[in-house]
C-alpha atoms as a PDB file:
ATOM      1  CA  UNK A   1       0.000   0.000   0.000  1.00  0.00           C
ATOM      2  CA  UNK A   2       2.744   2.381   0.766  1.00  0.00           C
ATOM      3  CA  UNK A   3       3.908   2.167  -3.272  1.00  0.00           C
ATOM      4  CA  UNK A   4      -0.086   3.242  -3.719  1.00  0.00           C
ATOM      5  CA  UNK A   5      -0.360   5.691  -1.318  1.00  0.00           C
ATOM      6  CA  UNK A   6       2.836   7.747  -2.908  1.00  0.00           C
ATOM      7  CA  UNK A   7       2.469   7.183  -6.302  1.00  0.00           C
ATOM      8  CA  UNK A   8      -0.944   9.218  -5.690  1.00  0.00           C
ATOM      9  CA  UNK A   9       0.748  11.894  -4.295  1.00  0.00           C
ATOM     10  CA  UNK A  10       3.517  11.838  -7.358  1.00  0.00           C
ATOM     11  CA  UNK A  11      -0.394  11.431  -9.698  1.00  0.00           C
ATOM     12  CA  UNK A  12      -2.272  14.585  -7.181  1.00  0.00           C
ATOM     13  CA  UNK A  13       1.000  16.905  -8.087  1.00  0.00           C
ATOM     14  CA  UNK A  14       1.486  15.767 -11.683  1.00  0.00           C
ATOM     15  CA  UNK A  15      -2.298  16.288 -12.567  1.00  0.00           C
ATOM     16  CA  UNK A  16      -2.882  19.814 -10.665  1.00  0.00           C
ATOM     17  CA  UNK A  17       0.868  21.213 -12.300  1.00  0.00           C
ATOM     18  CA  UNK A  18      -0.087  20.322 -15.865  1.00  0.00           C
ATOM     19  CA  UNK A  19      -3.580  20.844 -16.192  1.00  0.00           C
ATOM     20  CA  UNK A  20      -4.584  23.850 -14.050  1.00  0.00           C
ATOM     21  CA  UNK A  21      -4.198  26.256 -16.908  1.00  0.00           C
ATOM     22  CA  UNK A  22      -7.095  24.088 -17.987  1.00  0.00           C
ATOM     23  CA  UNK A  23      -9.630  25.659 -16.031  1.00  0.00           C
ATOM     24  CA  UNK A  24      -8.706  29.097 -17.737  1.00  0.00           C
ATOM     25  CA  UNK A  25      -9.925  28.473 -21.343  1.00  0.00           C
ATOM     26  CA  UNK A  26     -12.154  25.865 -19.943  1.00  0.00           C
ATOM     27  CA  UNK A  27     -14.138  28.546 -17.953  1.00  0.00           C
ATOM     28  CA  UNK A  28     -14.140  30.641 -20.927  1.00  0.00           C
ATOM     29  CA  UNK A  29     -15.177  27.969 -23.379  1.00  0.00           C
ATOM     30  CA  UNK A  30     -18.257  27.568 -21.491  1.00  0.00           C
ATOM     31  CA  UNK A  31     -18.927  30.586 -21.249  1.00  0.00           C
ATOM     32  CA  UNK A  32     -19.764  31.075 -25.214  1.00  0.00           C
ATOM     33  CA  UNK A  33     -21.940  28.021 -24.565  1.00  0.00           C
ATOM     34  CA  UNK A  34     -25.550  29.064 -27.009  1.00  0.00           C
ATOM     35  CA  UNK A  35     -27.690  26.243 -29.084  1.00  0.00           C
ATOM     36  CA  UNK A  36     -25.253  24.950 -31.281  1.00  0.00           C
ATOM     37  CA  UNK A  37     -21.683  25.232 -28.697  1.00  0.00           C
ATOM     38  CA  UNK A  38     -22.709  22.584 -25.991  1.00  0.00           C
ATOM     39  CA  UNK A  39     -21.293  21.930 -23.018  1.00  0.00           C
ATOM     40  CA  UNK A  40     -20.723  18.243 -23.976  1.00  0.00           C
ATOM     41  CA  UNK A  41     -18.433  19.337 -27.273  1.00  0.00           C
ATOM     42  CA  UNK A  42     -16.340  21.264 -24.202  1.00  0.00           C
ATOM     43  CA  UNK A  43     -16.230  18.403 -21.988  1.00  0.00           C
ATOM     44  CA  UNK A  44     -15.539  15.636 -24.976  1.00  0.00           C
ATOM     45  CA  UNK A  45     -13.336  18.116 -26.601  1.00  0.00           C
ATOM     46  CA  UNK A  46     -10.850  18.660 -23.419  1.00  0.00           C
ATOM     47  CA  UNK A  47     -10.662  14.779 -22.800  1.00  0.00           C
ATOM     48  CA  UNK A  48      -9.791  13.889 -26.586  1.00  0.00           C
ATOM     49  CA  UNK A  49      -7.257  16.364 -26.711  1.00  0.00           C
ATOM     50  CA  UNK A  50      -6.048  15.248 -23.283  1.00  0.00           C
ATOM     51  CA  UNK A  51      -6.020  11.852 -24.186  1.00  0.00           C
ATOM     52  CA  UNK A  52      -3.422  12.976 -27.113  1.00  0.00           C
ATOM     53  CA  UNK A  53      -1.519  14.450 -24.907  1.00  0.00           C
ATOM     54  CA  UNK A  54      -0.802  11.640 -22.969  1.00  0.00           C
ATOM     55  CA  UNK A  55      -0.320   9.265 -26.111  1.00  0.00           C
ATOM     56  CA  UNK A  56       2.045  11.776 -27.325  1.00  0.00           C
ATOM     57  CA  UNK A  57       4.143  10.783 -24.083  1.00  0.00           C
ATOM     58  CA  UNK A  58       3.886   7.274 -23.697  1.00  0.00           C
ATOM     59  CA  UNK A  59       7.176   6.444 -25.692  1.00  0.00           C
ATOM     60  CA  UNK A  60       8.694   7.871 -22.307  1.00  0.00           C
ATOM     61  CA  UNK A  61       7.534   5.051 -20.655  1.00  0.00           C
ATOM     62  CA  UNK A  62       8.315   1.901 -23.263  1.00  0.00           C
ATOM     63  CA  UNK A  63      11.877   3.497 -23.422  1.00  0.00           C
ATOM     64  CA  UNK A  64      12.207   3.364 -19.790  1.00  0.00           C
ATOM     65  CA  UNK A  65      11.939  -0.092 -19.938  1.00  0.00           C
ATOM     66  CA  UNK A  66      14.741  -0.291 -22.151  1.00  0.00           C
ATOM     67  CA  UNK A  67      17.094   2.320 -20.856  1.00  0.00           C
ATOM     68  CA  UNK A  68      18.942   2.188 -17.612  1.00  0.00           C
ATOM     69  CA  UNK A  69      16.224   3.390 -14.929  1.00  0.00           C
ATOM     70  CA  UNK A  70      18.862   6.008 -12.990  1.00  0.00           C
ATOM     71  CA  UNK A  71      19.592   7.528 -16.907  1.00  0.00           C
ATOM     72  CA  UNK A  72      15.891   7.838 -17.212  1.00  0.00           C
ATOM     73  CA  UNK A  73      15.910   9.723 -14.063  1.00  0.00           C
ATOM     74  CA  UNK A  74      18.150  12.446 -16.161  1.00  0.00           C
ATOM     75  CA  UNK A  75      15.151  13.089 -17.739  1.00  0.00           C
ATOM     76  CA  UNK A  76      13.894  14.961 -14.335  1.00  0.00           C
ATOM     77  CA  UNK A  77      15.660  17.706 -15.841  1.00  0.00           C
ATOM     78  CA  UNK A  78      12.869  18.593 -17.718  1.00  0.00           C
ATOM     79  CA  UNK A  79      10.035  19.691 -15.273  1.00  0.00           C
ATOM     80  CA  UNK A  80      12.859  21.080 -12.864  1.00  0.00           C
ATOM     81  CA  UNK A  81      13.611  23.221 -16.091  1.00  0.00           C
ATOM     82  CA  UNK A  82       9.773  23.900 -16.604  1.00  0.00           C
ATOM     83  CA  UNK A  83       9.559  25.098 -13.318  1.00  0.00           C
ATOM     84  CA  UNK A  84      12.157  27.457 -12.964  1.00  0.00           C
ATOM     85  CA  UNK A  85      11.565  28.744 -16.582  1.00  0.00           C
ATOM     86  CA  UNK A  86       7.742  29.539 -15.467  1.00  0.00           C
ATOM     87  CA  UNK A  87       9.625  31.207 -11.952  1.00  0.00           C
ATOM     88  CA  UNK A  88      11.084  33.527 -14.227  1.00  0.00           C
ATOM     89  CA  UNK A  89       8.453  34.550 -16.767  1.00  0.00           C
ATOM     90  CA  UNK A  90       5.660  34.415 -14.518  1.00  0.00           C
ATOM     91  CA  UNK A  91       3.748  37.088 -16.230  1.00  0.00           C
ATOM     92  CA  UNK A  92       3.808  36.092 -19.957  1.00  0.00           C
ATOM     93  CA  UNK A  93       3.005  32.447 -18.712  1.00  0.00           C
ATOM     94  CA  UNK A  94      -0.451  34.085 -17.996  1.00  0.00           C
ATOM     95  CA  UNK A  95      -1.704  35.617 -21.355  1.00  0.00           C
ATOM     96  CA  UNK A  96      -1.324  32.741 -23.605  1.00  0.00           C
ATOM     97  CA  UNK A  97      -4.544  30.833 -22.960  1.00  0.00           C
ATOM     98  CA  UNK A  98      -6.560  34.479 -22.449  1.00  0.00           C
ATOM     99  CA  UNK A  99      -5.856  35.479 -25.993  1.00  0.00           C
ATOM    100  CA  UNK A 100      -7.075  31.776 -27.488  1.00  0.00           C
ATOM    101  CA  UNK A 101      -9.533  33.110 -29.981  1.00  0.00           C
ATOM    102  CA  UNK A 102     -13.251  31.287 -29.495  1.00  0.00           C
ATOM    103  CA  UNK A 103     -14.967  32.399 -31.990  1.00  0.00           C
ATOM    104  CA  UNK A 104     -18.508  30.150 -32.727  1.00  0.00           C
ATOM    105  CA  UNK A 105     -20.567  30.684 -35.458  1.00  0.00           C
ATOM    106  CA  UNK A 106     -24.245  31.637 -34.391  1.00  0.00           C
ATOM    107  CA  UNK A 107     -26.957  30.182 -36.073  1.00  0.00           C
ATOM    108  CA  UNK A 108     -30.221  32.229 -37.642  1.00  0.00           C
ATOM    109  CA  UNK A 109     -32.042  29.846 -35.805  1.00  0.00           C
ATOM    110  CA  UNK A 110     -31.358  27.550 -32.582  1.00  0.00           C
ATOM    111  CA  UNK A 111     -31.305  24.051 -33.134  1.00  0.00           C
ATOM    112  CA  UNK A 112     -32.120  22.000 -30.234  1.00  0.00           C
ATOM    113  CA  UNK A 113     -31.680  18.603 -32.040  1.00  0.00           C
ATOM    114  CA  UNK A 114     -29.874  15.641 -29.599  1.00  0.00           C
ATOM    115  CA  UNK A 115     -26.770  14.369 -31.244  1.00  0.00           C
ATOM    116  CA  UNK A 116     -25.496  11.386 -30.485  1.00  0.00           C
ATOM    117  CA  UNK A 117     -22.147  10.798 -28.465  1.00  0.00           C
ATOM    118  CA  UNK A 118     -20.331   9.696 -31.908  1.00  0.00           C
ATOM    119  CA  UNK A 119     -21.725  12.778 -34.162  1.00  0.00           C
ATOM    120  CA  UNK A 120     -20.796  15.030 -31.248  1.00  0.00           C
ATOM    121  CA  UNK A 121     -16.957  13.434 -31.218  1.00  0.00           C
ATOM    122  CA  UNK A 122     -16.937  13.962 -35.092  1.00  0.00           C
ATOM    123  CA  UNK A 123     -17.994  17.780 -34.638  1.00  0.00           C
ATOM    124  CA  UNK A 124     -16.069  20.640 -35.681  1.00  0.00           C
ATOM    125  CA  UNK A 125     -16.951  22.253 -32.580  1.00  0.00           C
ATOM    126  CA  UNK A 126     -15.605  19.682 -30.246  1.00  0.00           C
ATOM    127  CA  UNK A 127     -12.133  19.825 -31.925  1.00  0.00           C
ATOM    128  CA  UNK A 128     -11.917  23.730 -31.292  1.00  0.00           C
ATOM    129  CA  UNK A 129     -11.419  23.072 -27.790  1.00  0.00           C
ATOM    130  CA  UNK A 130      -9.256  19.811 -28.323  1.00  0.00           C
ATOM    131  CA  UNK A 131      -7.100  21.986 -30.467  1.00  0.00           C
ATOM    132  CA  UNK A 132      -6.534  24.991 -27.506  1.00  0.00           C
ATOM    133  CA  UNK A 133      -6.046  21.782 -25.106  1.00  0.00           C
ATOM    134  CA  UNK A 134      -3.075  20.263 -27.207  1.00  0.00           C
ATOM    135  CA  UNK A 135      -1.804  23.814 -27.908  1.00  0.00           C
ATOM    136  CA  UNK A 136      -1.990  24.507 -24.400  1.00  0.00           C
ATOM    137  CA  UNK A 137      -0.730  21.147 -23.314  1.00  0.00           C
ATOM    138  CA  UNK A 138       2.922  21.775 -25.119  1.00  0.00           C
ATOM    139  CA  UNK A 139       4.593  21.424 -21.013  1.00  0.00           C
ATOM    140  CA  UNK A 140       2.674  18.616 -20.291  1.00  0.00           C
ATOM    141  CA  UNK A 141       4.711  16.054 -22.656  1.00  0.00           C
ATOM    142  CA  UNK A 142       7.965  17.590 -21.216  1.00  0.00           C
ATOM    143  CA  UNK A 143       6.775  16.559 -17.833  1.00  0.00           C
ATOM    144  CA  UNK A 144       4.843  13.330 -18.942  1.00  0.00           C
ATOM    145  CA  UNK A 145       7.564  11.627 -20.549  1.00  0.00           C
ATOM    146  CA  UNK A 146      10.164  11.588 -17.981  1.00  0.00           C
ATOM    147  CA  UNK A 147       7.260  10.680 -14.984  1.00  0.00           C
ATOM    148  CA  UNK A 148       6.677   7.723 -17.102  1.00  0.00           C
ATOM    149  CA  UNK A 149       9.565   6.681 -18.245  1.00  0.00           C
ATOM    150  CA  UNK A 150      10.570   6.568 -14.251  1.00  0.00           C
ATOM    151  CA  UNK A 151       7.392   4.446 -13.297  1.00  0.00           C
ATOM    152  CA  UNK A 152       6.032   0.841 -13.997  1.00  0.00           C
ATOM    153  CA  UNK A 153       2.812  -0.238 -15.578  1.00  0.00           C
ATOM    154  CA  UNK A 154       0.682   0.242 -12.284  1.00  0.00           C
ATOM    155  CA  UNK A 155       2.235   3.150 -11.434  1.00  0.00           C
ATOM    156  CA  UNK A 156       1.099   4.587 -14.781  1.00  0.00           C
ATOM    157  CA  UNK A 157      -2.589   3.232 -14.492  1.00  0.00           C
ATOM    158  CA  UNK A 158      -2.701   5.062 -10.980  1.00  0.00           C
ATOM    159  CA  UNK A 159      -0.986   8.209 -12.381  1.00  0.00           C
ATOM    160  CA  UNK A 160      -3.072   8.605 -15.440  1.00  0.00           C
ATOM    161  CA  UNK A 161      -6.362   7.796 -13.984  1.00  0.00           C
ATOM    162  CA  UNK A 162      -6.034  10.556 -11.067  1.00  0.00           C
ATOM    163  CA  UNK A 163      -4.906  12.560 -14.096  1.00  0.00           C
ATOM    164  CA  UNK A 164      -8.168  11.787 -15.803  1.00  0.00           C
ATOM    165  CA  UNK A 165      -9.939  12.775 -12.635  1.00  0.00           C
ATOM    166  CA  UNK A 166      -8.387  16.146 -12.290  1.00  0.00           C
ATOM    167  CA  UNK A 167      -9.614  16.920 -15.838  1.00  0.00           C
ATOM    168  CA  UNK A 168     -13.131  15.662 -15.049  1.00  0.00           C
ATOM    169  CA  UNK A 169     -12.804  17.650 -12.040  1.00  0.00           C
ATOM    170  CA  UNK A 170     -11.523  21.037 -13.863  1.00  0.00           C
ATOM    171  CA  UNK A 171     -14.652  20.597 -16.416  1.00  0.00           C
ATOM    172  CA  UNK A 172     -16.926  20.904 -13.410  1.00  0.00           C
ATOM    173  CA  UNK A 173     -15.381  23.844 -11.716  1.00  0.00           C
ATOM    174  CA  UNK A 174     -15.003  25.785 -14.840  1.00  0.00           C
ATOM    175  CA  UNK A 175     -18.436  25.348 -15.407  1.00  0.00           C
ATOM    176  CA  UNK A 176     -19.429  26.775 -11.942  1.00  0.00           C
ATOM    177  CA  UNK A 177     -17.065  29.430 -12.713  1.00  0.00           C
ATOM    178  CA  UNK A 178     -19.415  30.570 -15.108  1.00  0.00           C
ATOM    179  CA  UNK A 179     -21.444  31.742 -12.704  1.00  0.00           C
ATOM    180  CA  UNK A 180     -19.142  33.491 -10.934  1.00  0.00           C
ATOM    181  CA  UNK A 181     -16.502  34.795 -12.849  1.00  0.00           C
ATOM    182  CA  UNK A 182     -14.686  37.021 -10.246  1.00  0.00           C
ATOM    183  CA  UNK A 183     -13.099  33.673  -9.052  1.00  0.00           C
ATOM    184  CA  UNK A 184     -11.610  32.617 -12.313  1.00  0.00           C
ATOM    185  CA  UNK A 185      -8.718  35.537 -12.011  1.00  0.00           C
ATOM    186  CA  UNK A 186      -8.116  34.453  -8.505  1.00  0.00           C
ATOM    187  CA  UNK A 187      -7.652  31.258  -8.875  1.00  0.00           C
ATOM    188  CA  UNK A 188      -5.214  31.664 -11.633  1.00  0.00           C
ATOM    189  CA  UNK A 189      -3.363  34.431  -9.797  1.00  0.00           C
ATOM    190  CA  UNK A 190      -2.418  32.332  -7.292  1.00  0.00           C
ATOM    191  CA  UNK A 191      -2.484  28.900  -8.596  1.00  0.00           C
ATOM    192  CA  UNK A 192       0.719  29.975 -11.462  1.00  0.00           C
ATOM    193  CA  UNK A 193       2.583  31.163  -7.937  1.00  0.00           C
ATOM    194  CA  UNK A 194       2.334  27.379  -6.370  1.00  0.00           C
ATOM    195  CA  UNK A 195       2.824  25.211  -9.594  1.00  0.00           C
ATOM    196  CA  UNK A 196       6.047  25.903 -10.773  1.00  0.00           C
ATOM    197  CA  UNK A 197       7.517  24.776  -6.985  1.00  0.00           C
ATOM    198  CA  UNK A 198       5.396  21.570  -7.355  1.00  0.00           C
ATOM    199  CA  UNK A 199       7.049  21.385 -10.989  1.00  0.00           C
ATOM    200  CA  UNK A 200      10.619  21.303  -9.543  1.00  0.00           C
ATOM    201  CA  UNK A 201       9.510  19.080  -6.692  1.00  0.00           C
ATOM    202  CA  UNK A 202       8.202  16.131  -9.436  1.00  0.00           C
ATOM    203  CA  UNK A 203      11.516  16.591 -11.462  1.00  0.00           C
ATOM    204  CA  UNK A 204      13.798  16.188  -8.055  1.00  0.00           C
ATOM    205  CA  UNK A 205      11.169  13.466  -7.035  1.00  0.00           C
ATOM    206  CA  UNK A 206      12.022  11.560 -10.736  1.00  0.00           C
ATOM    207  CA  UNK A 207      15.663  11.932 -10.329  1.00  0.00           C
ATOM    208  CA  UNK A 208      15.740  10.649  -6.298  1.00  0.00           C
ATOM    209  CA  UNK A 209      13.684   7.461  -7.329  1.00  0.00           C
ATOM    210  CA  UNK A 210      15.290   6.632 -10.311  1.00  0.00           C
ATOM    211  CA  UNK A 211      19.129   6.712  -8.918  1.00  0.00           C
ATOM    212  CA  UNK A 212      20.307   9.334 -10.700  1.00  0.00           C
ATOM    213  CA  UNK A 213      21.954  11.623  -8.053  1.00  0.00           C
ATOM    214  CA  UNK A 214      23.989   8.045  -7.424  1.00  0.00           C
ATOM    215  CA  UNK A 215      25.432   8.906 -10.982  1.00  0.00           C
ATOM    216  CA  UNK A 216      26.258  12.733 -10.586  1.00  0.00           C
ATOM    217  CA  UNK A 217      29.755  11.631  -9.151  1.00  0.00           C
ATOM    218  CA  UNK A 218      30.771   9.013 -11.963  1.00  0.00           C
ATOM    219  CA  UNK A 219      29.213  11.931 -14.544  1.00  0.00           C
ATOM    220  CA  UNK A 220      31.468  14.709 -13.164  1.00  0.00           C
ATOM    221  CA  UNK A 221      34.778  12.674 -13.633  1.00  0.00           C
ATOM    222  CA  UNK A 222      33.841  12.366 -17.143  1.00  0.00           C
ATOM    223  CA  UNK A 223      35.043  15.946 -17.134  1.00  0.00           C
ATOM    224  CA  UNK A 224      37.706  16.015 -15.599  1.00  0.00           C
END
């Protein structure tokens, strides 16, 4: 239980650092909801384009199981790098996802047909807001890759699946958001002040599990 207990903590960290910008566009997405823009093309939309974010970073974990595990660990590096990078342009890392143009054609008149969960998938609509979530997503592979390449196959289950929650989870508070829109900026303000620490922590936490600080010593007499 005690492998369970923190690889959720590793999943908690991993899933509020990469997808809390979510909530951002996601709050904003619904609210241009009107008869044609559904909630459901939001909600369908930000899982597909989730779902190829993580596909996008599952060679990290096949080549961890052919690599050395504490060289794998090098690839901490990455979301230590994220971190500090977002430290030190905390105010541009803000205005990206603001200025995501969401721009829905009105019809001349509402159409309150049902679609079905397969014509809603294939709608143009729905992959507008996958397209923001894979744009927005760009960090997320750099941090992905390395946290699996450093964990085993139920590690990864547990990770992605708390992952999965948090976006569930985002879908519903941006939706509430709506309706109160003076939280949205708070929330962000000081959300993009705690992330980039939990960033650094996940890339340390790679390194320290895979070995690698074991091979700093061996690395440094390379130059010398």
């Amino acid at each position: 239980m005690d492998w369970l207990i923190g690889t959720s903590i590793i999943g908690i960290s991993t899933a509020l650092a990469t997808t809390f910008d979510d909530n951002i566009y996601l709050t904003a997405f619904f609210g241009k909801v009107n008869h044609v823009f559904r909630p459901k093309h939001i909600i369908i939309g930000e899982f597909i384009g989730f779902t190829v974010l993580v596909a996008a970073s599952l060679p990290g974990f096949f080549g961890g199981l052919v690599l050395p595990e504490a060289w794998v660990g090098l690839l901490g590096i990455l979301p230590i790098t994220i971190g500090i990078s977002n430290l030190m342009n905390r105010e541009d890392n803000g205005e990206t996802v603001q200025d995501v143009s969401l721009n829905f054609r009105h019809p001349v008149k509402p159409q309150r047909r049902k679609k079905s969960l397969l014509a809603t998938i294939r709608d143009p609509q729905t992959y507008r807001v996958s397209a923001v979530t894979i744009a927005n997503g760009g960090n997320n592979i750099g941090i992905y890759v390395p946290l699996f390449a450093s964990t085993n196959l139920p590690s990864l289950g547990v990770i992605v699946s708390i992952c999965y929650l948090t976006v569930g989870l985002w879908c519903l508070l941006s939706y509430n958001l709506t309706r109160n829109p003076l939280m949205a900026p708070i929330l962000a303000r000081y959300g993009r002040k705690i992330f980039p620490f939990i960033l650094i922590w996940l890339g340390i936490s790679i390194m320290s599990k895979s070995g690698t600080f074991q091979l700093l010593p061996s690395m440094a007499t390379l130059f010398h």
